[in-house]
N, C-alpha and C. Protein backbone atom coordinates (compact mmCIF):
# COMPACT_ATOMS: atom_id res chain seq x y z
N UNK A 1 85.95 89.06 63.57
CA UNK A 1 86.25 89.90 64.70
C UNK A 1 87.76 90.03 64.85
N UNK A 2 88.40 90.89 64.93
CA UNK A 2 89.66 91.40 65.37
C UNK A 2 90.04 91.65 66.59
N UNK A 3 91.30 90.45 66.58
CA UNK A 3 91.32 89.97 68.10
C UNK A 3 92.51 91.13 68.75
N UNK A 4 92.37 91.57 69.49
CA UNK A 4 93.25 92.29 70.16
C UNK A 4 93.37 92.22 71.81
N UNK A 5 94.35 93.19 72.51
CA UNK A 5 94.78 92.67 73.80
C UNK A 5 93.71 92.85 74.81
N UNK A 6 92.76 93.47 74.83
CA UNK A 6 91.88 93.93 75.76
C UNK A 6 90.87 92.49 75.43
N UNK A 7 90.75 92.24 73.95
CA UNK A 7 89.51 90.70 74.03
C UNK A 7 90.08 89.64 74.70
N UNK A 8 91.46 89.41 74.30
CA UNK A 8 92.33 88.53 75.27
C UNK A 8 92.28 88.42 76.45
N UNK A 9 92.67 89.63 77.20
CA UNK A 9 92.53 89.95 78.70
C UNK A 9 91.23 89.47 79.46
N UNK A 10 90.32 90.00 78.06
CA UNK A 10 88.66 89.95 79.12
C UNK A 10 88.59 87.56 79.28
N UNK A 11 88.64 87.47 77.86
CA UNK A 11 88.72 85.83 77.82
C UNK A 11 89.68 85.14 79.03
N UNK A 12 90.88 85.88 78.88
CA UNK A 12 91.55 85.06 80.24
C UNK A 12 91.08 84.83 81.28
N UNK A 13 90.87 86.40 81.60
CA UNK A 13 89.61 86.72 83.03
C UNK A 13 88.74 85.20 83.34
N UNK A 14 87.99 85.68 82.35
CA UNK A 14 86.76 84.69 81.93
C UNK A 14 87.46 83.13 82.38
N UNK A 15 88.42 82.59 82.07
CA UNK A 15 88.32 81.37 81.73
C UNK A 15 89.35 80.74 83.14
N UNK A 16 90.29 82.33 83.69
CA UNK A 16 91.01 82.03 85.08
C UNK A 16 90.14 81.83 86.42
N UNK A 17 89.06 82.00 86.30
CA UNK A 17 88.07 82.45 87.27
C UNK A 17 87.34 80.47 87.67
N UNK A 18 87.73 80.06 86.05
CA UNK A 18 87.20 78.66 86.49
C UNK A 18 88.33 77.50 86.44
N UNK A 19 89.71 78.15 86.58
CA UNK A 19 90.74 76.99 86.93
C UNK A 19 91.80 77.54 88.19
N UNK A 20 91.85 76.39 88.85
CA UNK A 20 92.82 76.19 90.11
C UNK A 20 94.12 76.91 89.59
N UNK A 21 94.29 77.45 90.57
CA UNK A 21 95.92 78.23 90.47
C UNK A 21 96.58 77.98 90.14
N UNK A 22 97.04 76.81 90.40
CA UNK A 22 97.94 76.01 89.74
C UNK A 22 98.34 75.89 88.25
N UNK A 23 97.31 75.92 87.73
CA UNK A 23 97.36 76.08 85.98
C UNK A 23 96.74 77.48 85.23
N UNK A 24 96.73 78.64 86.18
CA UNK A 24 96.79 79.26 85.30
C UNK A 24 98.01 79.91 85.20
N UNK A 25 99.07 79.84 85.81
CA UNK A 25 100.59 80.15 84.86
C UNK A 25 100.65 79.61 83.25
N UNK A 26 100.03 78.39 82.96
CA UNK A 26 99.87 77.85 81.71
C UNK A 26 98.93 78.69 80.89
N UNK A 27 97.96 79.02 81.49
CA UNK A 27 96.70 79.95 80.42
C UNK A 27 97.65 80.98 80.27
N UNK A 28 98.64 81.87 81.32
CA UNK A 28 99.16 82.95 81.51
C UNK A 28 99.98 83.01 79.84
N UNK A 29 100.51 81.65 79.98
CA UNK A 29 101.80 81.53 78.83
C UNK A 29 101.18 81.37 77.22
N UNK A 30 99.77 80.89 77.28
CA UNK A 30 98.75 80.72 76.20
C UNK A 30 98.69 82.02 75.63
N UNK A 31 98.05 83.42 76.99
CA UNK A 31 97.84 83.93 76.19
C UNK A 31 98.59 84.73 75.44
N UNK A 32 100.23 84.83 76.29
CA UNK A 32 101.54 85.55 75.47
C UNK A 32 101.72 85.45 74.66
N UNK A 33 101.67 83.74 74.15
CA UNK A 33 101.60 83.24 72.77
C UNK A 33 100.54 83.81 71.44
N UNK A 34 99.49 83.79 72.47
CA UNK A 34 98.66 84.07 71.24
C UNK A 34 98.93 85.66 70.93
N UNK A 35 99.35 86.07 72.08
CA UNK A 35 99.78 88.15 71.85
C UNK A 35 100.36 88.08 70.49
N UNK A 36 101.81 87.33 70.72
CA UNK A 36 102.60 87.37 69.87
C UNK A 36 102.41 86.85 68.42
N UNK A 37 101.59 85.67 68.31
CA UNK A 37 100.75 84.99 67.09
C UNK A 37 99.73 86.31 66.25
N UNK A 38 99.07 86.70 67.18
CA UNK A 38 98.60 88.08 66.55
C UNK A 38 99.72 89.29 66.32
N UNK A 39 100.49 89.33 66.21
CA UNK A 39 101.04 90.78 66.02
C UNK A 39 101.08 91.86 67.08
N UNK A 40 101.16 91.21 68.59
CA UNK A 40 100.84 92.17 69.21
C UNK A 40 102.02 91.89 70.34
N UNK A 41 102.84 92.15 70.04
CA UNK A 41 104.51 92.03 70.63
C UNK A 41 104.41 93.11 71.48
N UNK A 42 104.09 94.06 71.49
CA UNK A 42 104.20 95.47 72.00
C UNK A 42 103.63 95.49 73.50
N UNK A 43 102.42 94.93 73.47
CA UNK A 43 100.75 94.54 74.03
C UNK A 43 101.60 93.53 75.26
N UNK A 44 102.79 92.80 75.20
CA UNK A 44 103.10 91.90 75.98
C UNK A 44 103.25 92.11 77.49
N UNK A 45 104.46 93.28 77.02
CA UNK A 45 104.53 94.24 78.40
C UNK A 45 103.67 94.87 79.40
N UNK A 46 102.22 95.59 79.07
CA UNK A 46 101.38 95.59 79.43
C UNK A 46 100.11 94.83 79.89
N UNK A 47 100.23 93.33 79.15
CA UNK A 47 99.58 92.37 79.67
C UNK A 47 98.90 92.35 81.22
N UNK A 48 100.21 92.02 81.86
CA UNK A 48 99.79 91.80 83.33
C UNK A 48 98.60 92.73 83.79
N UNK A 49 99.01 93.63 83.33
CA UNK A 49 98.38 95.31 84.57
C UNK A 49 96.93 95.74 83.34
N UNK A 50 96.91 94.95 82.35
CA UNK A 50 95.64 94.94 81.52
C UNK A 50 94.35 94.25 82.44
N UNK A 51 94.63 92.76 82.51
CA UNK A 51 94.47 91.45 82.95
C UNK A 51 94.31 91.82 84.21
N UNK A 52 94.73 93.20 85.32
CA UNK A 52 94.30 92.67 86.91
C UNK A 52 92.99 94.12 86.30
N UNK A 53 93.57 94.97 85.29
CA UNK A 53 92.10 96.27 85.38
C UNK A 53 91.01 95.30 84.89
N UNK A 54 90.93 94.29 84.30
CA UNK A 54 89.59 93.58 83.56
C UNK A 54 89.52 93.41 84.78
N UNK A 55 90.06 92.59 85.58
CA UNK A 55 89.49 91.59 86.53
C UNK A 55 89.27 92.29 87.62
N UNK A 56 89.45 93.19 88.25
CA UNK A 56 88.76 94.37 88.92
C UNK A 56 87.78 94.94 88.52
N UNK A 57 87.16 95.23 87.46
CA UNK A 57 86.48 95.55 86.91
C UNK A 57 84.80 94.41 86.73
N UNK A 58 85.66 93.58 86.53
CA UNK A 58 84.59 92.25 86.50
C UNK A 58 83.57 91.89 87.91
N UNK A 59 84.90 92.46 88.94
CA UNK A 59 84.90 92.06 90.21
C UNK A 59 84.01 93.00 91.02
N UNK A 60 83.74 94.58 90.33
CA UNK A 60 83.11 95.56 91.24
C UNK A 60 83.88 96.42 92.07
N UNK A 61 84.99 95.86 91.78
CA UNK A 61 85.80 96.72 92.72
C UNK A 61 86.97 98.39 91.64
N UNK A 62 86.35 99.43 92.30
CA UNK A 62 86.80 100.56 91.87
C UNK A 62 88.59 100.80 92.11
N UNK A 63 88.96 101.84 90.99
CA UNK A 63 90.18 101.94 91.24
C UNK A 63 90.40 103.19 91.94
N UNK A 64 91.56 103.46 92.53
CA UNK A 64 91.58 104.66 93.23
C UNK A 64 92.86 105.34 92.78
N UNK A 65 93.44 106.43 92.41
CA UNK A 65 94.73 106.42 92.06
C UNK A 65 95.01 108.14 93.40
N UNK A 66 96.01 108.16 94.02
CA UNK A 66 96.13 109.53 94.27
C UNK A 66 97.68 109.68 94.30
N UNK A 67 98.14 110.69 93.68
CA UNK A 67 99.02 111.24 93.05
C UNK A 67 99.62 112.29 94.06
N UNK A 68 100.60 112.26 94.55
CA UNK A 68 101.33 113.48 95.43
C UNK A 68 102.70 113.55 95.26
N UNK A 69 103.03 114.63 95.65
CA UNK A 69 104.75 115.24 95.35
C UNK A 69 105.59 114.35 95.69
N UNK A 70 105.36 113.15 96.94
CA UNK A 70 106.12 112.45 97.77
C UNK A 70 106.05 110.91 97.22
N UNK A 71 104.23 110.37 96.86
CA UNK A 71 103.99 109.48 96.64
C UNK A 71 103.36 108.74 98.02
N UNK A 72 103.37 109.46 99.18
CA UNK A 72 103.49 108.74 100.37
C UNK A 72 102.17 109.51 100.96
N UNK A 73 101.53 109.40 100.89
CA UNK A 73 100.20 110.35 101.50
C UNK A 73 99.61 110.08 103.33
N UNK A 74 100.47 108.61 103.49
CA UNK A 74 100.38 108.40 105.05
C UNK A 74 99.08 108.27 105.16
N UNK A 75 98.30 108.26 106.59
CA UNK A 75 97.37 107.89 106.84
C UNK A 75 95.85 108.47 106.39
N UNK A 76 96.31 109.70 106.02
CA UNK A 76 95.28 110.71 104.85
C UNK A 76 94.82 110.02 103.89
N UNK A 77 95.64 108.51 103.21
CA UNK A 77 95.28 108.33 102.27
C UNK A 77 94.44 106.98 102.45
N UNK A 78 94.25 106.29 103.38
CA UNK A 78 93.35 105.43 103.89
C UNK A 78 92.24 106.23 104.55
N UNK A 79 92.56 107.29 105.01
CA UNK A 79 90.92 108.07 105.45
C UNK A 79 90.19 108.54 104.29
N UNK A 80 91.28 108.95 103.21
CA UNK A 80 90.60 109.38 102.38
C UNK A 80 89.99 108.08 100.93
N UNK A 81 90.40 106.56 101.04
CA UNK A 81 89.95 105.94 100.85
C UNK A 81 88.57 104.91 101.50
N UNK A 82 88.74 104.89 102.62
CA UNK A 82 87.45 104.88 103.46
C UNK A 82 86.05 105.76 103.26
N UNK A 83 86.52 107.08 103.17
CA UNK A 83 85.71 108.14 102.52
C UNK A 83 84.67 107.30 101.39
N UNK A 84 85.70 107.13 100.53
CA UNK A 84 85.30 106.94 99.16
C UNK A 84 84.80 105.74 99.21
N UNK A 85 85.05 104.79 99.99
CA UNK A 85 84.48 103.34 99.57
C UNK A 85 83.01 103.39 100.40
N UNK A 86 83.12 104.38 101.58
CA UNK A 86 81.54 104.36 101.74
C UNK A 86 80.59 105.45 101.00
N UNK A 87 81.14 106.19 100.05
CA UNK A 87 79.89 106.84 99.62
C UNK A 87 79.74 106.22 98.31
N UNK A 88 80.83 105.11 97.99
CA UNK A 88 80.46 104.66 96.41
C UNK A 88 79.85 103.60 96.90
N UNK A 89 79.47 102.68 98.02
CA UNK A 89 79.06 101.51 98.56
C UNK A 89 79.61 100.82 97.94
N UNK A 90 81.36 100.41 97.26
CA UNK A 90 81.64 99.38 96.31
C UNK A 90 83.59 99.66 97.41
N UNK A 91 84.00 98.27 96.66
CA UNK A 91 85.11 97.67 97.28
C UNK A 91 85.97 98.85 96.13
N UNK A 92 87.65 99.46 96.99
CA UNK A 92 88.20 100.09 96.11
C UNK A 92 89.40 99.26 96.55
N UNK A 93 90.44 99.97 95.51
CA UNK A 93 91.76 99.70 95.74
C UNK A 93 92.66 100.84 95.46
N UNK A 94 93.17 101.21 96.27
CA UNK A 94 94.30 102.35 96.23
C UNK A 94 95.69 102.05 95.37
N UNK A 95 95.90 103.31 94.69
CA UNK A 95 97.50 102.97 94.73
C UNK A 95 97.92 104.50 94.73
N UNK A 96 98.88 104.43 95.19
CA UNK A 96 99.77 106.24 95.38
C UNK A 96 101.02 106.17 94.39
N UNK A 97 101.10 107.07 93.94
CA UNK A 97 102.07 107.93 92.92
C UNK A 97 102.78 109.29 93.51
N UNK A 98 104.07 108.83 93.12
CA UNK A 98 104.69 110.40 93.33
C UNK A 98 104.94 110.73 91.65
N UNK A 99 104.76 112.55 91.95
CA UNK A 99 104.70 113.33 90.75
C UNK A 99 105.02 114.55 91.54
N UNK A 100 106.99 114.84 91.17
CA UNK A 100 106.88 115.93 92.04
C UNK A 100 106.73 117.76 90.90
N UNK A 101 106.10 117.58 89.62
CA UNK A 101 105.92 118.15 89.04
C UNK A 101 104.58 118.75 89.10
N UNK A 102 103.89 117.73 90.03
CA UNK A 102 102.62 118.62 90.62
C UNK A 102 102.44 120.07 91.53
N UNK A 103 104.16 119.96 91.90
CA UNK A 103 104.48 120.88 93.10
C UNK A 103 103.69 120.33 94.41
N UNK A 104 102.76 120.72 94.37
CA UNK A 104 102.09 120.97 96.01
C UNK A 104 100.45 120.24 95.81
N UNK A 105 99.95 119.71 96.74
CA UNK A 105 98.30 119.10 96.80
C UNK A 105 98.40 117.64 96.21
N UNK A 106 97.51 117.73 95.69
CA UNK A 106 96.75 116.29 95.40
C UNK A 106 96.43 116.06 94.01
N UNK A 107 96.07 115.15 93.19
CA UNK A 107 95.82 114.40 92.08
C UNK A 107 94.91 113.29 92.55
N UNK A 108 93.60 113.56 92.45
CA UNK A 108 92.63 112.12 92.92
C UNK A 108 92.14 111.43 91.60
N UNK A 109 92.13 110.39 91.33
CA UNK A 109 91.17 109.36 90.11
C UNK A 109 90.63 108.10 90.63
N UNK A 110 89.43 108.64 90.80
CA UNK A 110 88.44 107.61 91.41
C UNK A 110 87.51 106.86 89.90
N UNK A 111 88.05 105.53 89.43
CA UNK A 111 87.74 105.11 88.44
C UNK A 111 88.20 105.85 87.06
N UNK A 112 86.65 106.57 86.30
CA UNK A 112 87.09 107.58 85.06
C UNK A 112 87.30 108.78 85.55
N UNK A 113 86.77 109.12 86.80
CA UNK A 113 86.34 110.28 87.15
C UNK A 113 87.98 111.07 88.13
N UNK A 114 88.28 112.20 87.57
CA UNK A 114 89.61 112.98 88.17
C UNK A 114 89.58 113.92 88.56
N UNK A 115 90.12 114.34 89.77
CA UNK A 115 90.11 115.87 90.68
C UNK A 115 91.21 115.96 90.75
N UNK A 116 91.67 117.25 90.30
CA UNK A 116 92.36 118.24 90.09
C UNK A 116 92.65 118.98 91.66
N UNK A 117 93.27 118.78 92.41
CA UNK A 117 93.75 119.63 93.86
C UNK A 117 95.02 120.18 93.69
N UNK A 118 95.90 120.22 92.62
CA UNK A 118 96.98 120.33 92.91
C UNK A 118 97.73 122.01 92.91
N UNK A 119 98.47 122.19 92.97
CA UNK A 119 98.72 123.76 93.35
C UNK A 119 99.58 124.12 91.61
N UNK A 120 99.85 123.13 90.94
CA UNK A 120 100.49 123.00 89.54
C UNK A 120 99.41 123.62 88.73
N UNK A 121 98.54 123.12 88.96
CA UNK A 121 96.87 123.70 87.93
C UNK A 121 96.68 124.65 88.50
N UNK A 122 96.69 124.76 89.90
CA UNK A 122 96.13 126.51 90.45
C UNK A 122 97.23 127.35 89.86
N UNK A 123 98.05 127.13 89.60
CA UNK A 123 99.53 128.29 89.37
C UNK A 123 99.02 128.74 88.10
N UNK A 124 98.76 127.40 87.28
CA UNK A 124 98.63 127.48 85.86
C UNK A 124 97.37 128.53 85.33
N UNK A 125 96.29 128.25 86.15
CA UNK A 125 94.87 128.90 85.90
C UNK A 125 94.84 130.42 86.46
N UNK A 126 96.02 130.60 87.30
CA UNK A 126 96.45 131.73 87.94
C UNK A 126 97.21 132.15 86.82
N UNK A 127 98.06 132.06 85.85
CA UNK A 127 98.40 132.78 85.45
C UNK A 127 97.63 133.15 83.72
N UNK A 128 97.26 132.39 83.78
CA UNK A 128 96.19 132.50 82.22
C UNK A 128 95.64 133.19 83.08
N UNK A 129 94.65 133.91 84.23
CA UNK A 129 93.85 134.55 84.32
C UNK A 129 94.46 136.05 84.74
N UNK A 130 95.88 136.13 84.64
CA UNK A 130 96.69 137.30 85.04
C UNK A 130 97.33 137.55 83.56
N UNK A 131 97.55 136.96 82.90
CA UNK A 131 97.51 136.97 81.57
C UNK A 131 96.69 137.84 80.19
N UNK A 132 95.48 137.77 80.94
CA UNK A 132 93.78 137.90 80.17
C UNK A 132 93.95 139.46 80.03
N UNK A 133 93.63 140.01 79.03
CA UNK A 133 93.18 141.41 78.35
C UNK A 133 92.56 142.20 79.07
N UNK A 134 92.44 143.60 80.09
CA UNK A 134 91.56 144.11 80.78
C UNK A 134 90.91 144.42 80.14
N UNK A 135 89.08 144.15 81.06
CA UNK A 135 88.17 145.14 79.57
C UNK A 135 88.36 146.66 79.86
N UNK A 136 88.40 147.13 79.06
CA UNK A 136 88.70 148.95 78.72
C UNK A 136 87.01 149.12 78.78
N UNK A 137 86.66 150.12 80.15
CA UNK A 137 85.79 151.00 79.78
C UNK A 137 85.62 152.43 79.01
N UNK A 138 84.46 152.54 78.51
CA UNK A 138 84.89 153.89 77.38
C UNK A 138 83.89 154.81 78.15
C-alpha cells in the first residue's frame, strides 16, 4: 500500500482521538517525520488543515464555506448557517472568504455541494448568451 498524506491524516485522527492532549504534539511531530521519510515534503504545509477536514469529517460535522466581496457577511451569515444546520440535521462549521473578483452576491459550499449566487457568473452567462448566433428565419 502506498502511504500518502491523506492515509496519514486519517491514522493520526484515528490514534489522537485515544491520547490526552498532552501528547499529541508528539504524534503531531511523528507524523511530519514520517511526511518527510516518505517523500512528501510538499504535503507538510498542508498537514494541519488536512488533519482538522478528516477529523470533521469523522466527526459528522459538515463544512460550510461562503465566499463574498468583503469576506464579512455579518449576521446573514449565521442565519444563513442556522438555515443549513437545520435542514441537514448535522453539526456545521462556517468559514467566510473574501473574493472581491466575485464582484457582487454570494459563493455558498455546503460540503461537495456549491451555489453559484454571484453576479461574476451572472455577467458571465449574460454575456455568452448576448454573444450566441440569432436563429435566421427563412
Amino acid at each position: 500500500m502506498k502511504v500518502n498524506a491523506l492515509s496519514i491524516a486519517r491514522a493520526f485522527v484515528d490514534i489522537a482521538k485515544s491520547l490526552a492532549a498532552e501528547d499529541q504534539g508528539a504524534l503531531a511531530d511523528a507524523a511530519i517525520h514520517l511526511l518527510v521519510e516518505q517523500g512528501l515534503l510538499k504535503e507538510c504545509r498542508t498537514f494541519p488543515a488536512l488533519v482538522e477536514r478528516v477529523w470533521r469529517k469523522q466527526e459528522g460535522i459538515v463544512p460550510v464555506r461562503l465566499t463574498t466581496t468583503t469576506g464579512n457577511a455579518g449576521p446573514a451569515a449565521q442565519h444563513l448557517l442556522s438555515i443549513i444546520e437545520s435542514s441537514l440535521k448535522k453539526s456545521c462549521v462556517l468559514e467566510e472568504r473574501a473574493d472581491a473578483s466575485i464582484v457582487g452576491g454570494l459563493l455558498l459550499s455546503v460540503g461537495d455541494e456549491r451555489f453559484d449566487a454571484t453576479l461574476r457568473s451572472s455577467l458571465v452567462h449574460l454575456a455568452s448568451r448576448l454573444l450566441e448566433p440569432l436563429p435566421l428565419s427563412s
